[in-house]
Each structure stands twice: as structure tokens, then as C-alpha cells.
PDB file of N, CA and C in Angstrom:
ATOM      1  N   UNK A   1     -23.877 152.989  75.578  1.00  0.00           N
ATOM      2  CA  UNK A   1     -24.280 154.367  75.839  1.00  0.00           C
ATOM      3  C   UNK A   1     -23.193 155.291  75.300  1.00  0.00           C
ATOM      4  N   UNK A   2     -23.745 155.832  74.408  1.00  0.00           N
ATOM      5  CA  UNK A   2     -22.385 156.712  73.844  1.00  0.00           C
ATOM      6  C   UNK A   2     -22.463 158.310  74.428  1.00  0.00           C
ATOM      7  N   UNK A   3     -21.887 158.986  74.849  1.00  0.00           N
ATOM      8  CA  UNK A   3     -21.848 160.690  75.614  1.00  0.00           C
ATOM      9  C   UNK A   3     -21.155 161.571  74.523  1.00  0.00           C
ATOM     10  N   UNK A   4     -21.013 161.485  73.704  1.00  0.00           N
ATOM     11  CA  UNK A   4     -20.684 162.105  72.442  1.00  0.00           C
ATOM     12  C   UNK A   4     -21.999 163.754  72.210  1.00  0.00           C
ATOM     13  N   UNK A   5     -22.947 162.758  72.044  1.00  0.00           N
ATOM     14  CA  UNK A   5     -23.664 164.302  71.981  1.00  0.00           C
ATOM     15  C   UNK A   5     -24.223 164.984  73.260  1.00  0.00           C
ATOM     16  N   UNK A   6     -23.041 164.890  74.328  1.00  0.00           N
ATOM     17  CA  UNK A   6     -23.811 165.956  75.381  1.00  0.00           C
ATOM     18  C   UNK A   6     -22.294 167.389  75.231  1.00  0.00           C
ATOM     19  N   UNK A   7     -23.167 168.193  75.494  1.00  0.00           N
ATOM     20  CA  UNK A   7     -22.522 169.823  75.298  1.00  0.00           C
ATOM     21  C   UNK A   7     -22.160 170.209  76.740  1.00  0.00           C
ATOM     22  N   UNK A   8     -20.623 171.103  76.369  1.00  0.00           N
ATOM     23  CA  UNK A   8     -20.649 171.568  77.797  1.00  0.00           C
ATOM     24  C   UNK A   8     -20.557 173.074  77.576  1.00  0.00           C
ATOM     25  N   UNK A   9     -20.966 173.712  78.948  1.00  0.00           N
ATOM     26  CA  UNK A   9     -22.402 174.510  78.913  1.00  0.00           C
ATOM     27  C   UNK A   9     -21.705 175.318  80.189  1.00  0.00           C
ATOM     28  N   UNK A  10     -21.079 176.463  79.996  1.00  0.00           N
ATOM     29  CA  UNK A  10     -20.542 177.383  81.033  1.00  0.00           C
ATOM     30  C   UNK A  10     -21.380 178.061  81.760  1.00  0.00           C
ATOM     31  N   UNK A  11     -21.785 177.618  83.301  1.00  0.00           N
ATOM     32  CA  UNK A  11     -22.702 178.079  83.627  1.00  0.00           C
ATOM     33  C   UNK A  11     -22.847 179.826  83.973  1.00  0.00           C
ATOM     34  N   UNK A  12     -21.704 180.268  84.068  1.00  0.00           N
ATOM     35  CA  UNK A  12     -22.341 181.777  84.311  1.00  0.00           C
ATOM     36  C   UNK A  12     -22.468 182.388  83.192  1.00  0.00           C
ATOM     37  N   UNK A  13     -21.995 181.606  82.124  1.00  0.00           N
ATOM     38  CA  UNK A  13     -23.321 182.259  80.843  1.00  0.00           C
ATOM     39  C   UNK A  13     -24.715 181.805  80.329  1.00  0.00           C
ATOM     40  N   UNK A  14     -25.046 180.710  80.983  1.00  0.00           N
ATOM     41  CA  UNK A  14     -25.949 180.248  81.394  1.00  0.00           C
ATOM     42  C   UNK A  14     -26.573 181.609  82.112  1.00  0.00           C
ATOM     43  N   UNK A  15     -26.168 181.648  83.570  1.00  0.00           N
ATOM     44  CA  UNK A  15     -27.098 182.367  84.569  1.00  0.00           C
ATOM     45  C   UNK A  15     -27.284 183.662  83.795  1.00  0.00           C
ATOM     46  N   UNK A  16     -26.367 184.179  83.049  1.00  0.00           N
ATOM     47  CA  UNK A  16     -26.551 185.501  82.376  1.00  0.00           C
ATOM     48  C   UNK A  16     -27.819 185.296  81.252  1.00  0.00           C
ATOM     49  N   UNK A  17     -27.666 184.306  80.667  1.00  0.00           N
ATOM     50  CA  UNK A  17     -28.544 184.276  79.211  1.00  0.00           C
ATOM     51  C   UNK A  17     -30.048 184.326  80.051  1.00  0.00           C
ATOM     52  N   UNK A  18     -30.209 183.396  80.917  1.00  0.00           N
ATOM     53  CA  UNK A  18     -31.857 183.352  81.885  1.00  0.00           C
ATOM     54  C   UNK A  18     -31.915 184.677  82.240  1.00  0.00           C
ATOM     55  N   UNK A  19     -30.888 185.313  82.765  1.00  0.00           N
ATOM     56  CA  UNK A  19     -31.177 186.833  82.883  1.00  0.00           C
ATOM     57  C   UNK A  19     -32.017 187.923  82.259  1.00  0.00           C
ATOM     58  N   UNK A  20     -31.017 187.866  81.138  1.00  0.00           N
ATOM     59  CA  UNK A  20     -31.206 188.468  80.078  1.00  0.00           C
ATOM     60  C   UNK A  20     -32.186 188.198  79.063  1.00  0.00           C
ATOM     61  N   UNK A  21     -32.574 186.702  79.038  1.00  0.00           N
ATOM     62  CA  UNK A  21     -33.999 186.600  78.510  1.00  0.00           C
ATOM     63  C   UNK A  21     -34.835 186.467  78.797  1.00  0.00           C
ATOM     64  N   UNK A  22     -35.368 186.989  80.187  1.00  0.00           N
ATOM     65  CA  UNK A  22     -35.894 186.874  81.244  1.00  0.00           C
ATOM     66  C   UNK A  22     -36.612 185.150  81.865  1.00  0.00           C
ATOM     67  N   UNK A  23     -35.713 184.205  81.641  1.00  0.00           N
ATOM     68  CA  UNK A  23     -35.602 183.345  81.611  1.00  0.00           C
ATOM     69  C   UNK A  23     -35.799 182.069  80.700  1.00  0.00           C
ATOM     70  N   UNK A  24     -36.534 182.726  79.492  1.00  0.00           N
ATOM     71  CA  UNK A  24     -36.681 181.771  78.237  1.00  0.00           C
ATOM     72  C   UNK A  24     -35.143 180.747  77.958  1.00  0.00           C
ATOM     73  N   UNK A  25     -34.196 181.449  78.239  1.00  0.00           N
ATOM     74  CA  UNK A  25     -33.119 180.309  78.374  1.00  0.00           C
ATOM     75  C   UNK A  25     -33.113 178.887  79.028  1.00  0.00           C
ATOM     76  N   UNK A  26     -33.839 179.008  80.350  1.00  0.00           N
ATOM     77  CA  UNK A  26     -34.385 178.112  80.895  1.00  0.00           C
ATOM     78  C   UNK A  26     -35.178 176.913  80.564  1.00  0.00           C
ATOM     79  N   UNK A  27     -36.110 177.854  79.700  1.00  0.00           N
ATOM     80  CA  UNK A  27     -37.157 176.945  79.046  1.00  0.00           C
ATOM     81  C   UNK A  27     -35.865 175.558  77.770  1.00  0.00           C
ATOM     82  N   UNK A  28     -35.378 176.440  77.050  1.00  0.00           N
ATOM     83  CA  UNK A  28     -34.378 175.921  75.870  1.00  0.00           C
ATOM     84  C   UNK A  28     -33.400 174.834  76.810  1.00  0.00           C
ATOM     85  N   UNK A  29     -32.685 175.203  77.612  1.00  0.00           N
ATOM     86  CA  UNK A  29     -32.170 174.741  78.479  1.00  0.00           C
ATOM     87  C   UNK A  29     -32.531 173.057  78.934  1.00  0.00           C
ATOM     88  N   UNK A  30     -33.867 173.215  79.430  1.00  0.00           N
ATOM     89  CA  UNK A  30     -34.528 171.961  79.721  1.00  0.00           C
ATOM     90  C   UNK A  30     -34.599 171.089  78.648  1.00  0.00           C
ATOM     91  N   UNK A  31     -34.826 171.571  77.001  1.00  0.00           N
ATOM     92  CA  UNK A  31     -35.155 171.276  76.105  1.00  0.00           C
ATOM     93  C   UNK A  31     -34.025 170.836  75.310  1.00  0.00           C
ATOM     94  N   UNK A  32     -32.706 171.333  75.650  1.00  0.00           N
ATOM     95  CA  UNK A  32     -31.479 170.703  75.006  1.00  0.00           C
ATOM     96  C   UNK A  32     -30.667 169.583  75.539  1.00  0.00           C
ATOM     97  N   UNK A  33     -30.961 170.469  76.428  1.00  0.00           N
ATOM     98  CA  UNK A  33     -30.560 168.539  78.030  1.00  0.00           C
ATOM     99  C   UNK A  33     -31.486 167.529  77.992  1.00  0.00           C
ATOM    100  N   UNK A  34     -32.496 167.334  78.048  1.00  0.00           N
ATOM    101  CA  UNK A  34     -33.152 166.298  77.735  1.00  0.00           C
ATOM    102  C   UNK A  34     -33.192 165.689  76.451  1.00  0.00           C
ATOM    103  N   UNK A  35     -32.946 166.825  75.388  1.00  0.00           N
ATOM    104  CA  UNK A  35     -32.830 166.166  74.381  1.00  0.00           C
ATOM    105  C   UNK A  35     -31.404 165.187  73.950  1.00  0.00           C
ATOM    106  N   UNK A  36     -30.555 165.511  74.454  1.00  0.00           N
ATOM    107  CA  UNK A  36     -28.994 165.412  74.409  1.00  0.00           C
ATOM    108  C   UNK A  36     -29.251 164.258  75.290  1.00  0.00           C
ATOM    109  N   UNK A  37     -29.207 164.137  76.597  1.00  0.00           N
ATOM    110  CA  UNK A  37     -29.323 163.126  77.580  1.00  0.00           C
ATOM    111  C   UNK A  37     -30.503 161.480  76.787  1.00  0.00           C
ATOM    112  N   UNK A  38     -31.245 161.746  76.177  1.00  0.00           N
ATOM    113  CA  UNK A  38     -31.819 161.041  75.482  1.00  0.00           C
ATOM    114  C   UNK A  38     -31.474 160.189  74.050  1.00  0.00           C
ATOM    115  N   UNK A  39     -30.728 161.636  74.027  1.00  0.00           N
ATOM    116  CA  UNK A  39     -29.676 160.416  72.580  1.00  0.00           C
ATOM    117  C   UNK A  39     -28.813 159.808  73.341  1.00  0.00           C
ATOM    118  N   UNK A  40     -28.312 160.601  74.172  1.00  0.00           N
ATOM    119  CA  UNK A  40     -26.925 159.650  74.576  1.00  0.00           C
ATOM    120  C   UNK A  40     -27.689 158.051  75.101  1.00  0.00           C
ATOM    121  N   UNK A  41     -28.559 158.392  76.223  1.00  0.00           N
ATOM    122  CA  UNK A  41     -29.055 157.121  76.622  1.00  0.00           C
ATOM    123  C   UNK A  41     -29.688 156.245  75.506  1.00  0.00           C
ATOM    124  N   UNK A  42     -30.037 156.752  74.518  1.00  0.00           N
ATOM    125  CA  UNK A  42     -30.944 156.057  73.345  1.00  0.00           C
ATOM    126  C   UNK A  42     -32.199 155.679  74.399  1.00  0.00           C
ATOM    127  N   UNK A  43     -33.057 156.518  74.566  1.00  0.00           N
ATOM    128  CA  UNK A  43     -34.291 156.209  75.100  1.00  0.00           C
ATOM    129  C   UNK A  43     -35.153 157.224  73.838  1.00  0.00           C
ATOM    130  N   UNK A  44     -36.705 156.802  73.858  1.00  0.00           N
ATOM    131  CA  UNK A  44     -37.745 157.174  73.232  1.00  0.00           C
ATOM    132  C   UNK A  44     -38.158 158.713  73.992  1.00  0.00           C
ATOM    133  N   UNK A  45     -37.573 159.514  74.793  1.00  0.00           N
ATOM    134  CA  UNK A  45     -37.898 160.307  75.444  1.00  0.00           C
ATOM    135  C   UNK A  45     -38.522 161.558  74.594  1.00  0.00           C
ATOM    136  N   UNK A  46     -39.419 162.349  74.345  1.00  0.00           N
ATOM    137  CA  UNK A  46     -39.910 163.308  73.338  1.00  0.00           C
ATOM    138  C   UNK A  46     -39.308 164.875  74.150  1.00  0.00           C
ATOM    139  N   UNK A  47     -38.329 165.105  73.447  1.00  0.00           N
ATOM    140  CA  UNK A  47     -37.745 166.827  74.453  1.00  0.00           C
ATOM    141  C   UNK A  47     -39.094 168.009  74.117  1.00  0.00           C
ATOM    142  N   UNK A  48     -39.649 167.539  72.663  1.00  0.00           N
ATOM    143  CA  UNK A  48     -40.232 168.780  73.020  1.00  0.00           C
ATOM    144  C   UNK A  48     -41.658 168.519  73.886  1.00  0.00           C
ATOM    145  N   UNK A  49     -42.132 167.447  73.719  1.00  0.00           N
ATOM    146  CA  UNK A  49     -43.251 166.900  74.270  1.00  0.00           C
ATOM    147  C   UNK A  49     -42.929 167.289  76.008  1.00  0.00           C
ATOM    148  N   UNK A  50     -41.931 166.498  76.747  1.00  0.00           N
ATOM    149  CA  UNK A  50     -41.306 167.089  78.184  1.00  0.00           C
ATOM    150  C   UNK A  50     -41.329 168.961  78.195  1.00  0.00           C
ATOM    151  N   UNK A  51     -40.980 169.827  77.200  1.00  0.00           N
ATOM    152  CA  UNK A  51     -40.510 170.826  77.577  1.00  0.00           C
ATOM    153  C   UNK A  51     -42.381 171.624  77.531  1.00  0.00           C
ATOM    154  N   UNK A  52     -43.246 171.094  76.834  1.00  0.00           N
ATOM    155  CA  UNK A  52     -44.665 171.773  76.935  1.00  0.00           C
ATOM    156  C   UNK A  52     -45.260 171.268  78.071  1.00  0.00           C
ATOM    157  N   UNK A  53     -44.954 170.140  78.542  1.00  0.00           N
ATOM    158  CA  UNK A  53     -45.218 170.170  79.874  1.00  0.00           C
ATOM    159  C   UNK A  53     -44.893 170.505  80.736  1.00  0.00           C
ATOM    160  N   UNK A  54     -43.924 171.347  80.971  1.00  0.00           N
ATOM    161  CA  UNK A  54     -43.478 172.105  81.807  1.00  0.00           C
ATOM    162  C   UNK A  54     -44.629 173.609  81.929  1.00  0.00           C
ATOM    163  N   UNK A  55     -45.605 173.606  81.175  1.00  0.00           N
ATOM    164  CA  UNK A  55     -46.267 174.456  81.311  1.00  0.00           C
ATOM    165  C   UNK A  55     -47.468 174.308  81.648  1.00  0.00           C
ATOM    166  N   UNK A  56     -48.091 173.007  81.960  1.00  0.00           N
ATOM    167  CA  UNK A  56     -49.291 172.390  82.017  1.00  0.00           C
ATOM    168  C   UNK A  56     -48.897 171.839  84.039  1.00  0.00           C
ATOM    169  N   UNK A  57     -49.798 172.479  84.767  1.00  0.00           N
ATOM    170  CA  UNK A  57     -49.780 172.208  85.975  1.00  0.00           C
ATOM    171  C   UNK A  57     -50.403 170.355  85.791  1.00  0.00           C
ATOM    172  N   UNK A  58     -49.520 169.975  86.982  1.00  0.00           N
ATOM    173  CA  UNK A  58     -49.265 168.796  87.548  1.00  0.00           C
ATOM    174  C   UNK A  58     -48.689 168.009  86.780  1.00  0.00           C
ATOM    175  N   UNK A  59     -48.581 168.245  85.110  1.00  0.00           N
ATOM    176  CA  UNK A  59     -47.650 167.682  83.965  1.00  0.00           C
ATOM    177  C   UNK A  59     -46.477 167.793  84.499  1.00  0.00           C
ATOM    178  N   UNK A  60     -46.369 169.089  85.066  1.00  0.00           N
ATOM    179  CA  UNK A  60     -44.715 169.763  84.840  1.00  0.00           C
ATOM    180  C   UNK A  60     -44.006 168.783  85.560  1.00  0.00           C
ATOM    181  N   UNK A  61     -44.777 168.409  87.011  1.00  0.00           N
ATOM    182  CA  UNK A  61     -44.015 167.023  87.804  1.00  0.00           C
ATOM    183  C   UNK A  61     -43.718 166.152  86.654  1.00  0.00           C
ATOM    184  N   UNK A  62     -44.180 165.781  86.437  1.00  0.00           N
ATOM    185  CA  UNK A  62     -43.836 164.158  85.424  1.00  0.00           C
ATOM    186  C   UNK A  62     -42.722 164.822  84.722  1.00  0.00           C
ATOM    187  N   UNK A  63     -42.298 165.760  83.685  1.00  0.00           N
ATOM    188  CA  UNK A  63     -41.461 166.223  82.935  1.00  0.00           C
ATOM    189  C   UNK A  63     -39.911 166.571  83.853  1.00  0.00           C
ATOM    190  N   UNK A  64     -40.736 167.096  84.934  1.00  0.00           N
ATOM    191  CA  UNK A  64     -39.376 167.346  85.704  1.00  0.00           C
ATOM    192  C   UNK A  64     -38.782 165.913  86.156  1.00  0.00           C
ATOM    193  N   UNK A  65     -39.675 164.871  86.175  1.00  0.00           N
ATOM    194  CA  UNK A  65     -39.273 163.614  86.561  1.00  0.00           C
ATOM    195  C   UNK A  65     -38.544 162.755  85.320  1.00  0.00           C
ATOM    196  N   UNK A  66     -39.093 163.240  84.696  1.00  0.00           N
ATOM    197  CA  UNK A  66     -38.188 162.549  83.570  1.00  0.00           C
ATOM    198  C   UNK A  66     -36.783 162.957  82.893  1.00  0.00           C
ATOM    199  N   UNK A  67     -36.887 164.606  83.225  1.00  0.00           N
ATOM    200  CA  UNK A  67     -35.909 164.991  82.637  1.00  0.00           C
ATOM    201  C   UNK A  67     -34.531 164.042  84.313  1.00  0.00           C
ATOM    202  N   UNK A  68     -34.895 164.427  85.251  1.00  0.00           N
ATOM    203  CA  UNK A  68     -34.237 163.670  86.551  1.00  0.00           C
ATOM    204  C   UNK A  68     -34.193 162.144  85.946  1.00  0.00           C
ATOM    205  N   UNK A  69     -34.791 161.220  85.604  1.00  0.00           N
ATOM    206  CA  UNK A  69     -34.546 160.067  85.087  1.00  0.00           C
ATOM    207  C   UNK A  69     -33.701 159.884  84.438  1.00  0.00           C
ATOM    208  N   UNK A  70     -33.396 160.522  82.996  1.00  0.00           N
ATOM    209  CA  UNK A  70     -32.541 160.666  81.824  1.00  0.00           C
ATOM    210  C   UNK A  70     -30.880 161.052  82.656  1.00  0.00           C
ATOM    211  N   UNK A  71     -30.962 161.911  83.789  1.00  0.00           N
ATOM    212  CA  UNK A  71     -30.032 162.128  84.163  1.00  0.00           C
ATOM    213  C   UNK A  71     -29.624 161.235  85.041  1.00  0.00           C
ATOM    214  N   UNK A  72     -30.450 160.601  85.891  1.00  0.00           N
ATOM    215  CA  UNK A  72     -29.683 159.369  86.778  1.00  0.00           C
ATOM    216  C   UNK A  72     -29.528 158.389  86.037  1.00  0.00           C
ATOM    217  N   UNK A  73     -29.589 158.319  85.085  1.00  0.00           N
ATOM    218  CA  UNK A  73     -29.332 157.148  84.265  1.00  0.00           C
ATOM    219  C   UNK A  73     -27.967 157.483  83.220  1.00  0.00           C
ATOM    220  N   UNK A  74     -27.967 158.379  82.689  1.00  0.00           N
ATOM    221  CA  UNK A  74     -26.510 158.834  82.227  1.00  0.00           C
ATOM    222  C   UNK A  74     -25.568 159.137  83.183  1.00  0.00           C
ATOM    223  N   UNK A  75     -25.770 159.767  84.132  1.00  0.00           N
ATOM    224  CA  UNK A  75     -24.862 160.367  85.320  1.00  0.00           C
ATOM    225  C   UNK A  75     -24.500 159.404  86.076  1.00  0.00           C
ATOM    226  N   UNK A  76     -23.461 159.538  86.697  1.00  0.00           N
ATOM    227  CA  UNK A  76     -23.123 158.193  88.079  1.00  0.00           C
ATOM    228  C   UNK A  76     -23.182 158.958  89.019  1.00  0.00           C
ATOM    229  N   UNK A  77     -23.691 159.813  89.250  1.00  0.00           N
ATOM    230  CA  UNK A  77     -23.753 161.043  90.890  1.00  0.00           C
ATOM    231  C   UNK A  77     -24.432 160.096  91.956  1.00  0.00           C
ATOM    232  N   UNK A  78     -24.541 160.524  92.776  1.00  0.00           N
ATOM    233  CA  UNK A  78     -25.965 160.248  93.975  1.00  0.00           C
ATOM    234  C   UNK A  78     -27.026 160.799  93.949  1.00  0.00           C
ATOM    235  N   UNK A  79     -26.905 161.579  92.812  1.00  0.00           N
ATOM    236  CA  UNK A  79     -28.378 162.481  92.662  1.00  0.00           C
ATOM    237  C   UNK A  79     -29.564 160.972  91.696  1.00  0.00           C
ATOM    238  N   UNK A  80     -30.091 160.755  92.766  1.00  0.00           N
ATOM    239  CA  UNK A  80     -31.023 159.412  91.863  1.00  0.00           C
ATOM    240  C   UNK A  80     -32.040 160.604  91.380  1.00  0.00           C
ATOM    241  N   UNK A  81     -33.083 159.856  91.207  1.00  0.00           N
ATOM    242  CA  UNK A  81     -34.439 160.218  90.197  1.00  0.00           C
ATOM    243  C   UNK A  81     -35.196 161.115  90.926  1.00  0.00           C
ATOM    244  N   UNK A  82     -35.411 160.352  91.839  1.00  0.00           N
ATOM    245  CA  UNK A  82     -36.340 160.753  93.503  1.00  0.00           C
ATOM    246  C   UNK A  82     -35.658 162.036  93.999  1.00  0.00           C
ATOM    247  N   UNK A  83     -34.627 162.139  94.230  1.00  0.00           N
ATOM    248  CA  UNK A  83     -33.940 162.940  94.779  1.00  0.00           C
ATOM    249  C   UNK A  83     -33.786 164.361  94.303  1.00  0.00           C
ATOM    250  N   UNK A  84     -33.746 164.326  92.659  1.00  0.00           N
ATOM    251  CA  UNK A  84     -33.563 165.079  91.848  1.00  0.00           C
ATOM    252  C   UNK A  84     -34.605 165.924  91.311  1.00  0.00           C
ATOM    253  N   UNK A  85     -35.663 165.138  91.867  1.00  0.00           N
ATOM    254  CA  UNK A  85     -37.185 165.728  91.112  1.00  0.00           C
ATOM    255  C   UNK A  85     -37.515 166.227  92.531  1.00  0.00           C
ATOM    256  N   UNK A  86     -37.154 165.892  93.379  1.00  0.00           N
ATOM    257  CA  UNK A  86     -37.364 166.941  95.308  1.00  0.00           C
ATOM    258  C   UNK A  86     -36.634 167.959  94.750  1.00  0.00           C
ATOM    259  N   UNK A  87     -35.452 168.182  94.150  1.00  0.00           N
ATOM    260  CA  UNK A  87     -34.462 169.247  93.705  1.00  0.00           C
ATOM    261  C   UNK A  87     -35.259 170.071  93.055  1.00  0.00           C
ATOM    262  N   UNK A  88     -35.459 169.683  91.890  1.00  0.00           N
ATOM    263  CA  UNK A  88     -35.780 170.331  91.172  1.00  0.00           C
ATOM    264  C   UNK A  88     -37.200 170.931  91.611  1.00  0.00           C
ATOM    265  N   UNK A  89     -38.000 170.508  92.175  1.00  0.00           N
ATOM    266  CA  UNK A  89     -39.524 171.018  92.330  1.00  0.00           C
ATOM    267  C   UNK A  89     -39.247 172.255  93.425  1.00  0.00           C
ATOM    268  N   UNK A  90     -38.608 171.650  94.482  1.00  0.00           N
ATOM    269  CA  UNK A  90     -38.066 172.609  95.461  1.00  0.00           C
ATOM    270  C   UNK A  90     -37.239 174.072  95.071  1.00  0.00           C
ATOM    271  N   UNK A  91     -36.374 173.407  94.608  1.00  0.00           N
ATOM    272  CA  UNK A  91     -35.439 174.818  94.496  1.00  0.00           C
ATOM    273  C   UNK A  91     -34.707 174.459  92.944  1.00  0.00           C
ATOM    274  N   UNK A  92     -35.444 174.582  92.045  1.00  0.00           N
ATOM    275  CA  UNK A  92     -34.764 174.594  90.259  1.00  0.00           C
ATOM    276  C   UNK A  92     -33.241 174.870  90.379  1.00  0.00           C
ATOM    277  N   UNK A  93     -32.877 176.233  90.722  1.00  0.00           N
ATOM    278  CA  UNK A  93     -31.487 176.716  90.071  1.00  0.00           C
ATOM    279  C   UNK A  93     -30.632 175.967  90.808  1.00  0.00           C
ATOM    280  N   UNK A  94     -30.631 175.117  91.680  1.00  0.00           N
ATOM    281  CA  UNK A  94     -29.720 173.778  92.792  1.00  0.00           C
ATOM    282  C   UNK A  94     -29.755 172.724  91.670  1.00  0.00           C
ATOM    283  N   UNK A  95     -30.548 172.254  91.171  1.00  0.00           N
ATOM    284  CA  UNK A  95     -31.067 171.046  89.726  1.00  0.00           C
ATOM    285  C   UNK A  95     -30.451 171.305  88.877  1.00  0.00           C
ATOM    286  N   UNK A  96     -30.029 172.755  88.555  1.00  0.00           N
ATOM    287  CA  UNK A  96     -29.560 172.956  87.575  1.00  0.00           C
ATOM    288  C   UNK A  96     -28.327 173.347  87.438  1.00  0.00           C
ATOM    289  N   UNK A  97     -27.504 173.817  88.572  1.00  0.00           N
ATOM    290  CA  UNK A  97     -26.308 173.597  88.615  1.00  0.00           C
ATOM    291  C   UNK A  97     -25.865 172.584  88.806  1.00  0.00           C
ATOM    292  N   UNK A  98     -26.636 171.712  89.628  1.00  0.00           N
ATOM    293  CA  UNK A  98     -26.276 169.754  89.563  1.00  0.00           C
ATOM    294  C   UNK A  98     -25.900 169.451  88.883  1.00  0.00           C
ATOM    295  N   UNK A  99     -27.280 169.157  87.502  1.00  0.00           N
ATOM    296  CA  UNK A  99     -26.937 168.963  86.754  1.00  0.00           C
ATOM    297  C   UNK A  99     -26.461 169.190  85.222  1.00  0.00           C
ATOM    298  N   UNK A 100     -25.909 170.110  85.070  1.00  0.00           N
ATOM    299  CA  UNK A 100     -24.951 171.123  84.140  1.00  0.00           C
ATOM    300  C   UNK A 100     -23.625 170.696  84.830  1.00  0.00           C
ATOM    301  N   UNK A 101     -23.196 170.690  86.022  1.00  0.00           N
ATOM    302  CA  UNK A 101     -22.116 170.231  86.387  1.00  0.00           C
ATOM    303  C   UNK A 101     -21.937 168.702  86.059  1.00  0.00           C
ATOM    304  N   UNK A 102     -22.551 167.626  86.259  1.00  0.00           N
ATOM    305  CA  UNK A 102     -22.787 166.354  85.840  1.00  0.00           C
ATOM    306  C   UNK A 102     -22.801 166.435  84.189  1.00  0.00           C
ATOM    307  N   UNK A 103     -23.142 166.914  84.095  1.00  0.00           N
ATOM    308  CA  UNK A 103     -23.421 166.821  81.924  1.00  0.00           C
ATOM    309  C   UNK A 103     -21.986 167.421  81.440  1.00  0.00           C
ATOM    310  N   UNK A 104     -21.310 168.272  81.946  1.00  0.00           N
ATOM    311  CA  UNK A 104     -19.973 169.228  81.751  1.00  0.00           C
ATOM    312  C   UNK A 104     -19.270 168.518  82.283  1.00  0.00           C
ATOM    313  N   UNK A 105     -19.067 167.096  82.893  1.00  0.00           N
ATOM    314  CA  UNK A 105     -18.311 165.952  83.665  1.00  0.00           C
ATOM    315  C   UNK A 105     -18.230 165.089  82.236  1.00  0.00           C
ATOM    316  N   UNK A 106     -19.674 165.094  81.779  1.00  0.00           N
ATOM    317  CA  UNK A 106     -19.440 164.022  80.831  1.00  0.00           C
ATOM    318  C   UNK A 106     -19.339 164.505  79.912  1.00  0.00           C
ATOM    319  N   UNK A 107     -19.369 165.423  79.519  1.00  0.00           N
ATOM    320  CA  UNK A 107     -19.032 166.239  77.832  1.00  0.00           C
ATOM    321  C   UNK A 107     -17.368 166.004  78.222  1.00  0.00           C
ATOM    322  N   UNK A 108     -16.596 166.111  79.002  1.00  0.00           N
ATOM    323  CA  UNK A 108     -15.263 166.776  79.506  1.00  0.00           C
ATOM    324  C   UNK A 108     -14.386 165.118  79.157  1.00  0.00           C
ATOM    325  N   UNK A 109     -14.986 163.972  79.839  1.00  0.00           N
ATOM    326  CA  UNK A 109     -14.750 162.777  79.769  1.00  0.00           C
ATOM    327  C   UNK A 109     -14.774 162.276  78.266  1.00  0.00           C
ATOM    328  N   UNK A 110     -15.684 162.548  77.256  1.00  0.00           N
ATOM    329  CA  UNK A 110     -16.324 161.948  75.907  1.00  0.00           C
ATOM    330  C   UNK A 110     -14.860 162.813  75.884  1.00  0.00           C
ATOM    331  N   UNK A 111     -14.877 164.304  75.453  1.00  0.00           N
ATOM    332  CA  UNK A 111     -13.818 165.116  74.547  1.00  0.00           C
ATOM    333  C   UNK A 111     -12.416 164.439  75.087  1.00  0.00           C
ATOM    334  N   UNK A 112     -12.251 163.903  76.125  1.00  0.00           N
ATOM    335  CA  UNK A 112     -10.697 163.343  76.763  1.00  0.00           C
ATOM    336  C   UNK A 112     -10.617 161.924  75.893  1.00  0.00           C
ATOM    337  N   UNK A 113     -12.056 161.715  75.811  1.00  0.00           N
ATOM    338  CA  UNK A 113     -11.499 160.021  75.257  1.00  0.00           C
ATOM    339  C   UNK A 113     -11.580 160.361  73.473  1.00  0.00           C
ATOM    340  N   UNK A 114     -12.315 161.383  72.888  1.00  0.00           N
ATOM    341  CA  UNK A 114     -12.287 161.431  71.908  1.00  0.00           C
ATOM    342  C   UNK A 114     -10.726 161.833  71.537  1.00  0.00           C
ATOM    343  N   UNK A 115      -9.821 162.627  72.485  1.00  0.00           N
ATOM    344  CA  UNK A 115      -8.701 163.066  71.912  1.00  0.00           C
ATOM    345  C   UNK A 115      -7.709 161.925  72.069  1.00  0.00           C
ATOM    346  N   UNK A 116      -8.084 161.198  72.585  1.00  0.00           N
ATOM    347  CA  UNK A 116      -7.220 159.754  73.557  1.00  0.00           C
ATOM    348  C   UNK A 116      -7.280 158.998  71.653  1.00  0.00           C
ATOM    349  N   UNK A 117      -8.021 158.866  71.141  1.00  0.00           N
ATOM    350  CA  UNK A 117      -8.133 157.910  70.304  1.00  0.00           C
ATOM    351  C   UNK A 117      -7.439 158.137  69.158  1.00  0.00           C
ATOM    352  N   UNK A 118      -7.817 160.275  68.708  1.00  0.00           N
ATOM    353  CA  UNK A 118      -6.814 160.347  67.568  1.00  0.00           C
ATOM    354  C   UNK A 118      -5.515 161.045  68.025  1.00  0.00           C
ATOM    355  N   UNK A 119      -4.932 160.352  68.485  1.00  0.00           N
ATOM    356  CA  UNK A 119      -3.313 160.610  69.323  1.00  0.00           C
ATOM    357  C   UNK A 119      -3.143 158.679  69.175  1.00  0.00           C
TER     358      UNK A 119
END
């Protein structure tokens, strides 16, 4: 599993950009993390296929479940699959500081070991 291509992602420019684009950031958001979380894991996962379902009622569960999959499976948190997709359905912006904090753990870890190697 390589963490090389996950980005880290300052969240109060985050919360500003959803602001300010009256949340279309959000949408992109879902769509760069899953996509990122999917290379890293090397799974068949489709980001944009997940991110149009987010617009299709009772789809959006499954998408939100998957994007929660991709992350308990890269992440070592306690946030499992199950747990994460209650998160997220319940209360989004809790999901998403989760996990932006978890992905900014492992962007932070990859860049420490990437500098570890050319030293």
C-alpha cells in the first residue's frame, strides 16, 4: 500500500472554500479523497462514478459507504466502515473532519518517510 498520493488538505480552507462555493467544494472534496484513497489502496473504486451518486437518493448510501471503506482500510483509526457511514449520513462535517484529519496523518507520515530516505 503505498500513501504517496494522498494530499494534505488544511481544513479551515477547506471550511472556507465550501463556504464560498456554496458548497461545490464538498462535492470535489469527496471526489479527490476517494480518488486518492483508491490509488493508494490500489482498489478498482470509480471516484467519479461514487461522486454522481451522491446525487441519486438511496445511491448516495452506498457511495458514502464506500468512500468510509477506502478509508478504514487505508486509515488505522477506530473509525471502521459501519461507523463512519453512521458519521457521515448523520452529521457529514464530523466525517469530514475525521477524515481529513486521518488522510493529513498520512500525507504527514508518507512526506516524513519520503524525507527519511533522501537524507
Amino acid at each position: 500500500m503505498t500513501q504517496t498520493s494522498i494530499k494534505r488538505r488544511n481544513l479551515l480552507v477547506q471550511f472556507l472554500l465550501a463556504i464560498v462555493t456554496f458548497g461545490i467544494y464538498c462535492i470535489y472534496w469527496h471526489y479527490s479523497t476517494i480518488s486518492e484513497m483508491a490509488q493508494a489502496n490500489k482498489s478498482k473504486t470509480n471516484a467519479a462514478l461514487m461522486t454522481i451518486l451522491l446525487f441519486i437518493p438511496f445511491a448516495n448510501f452506498y457511495a458514502m459507504y464506500v468512500h468510509a471503506s477506502e478509508l478504514d482500510v487505508i486509515s488505522k483509526s477506530s473509525l471502521n466502515k459501519l461507523l463512519g457511514l453512521a458519521l457521515y449520513i448523520l452529521f457529514s462535517p464530523a466525517y469530514w473532519i475525521v477524515c481529513q484529519l486521518e488522510l493529513n496523518k498520512l500525507a504527514e507520515s508518507a512526506a516524513s518517510v519520503g524525507s527519511a530516505r533522501i537524507a
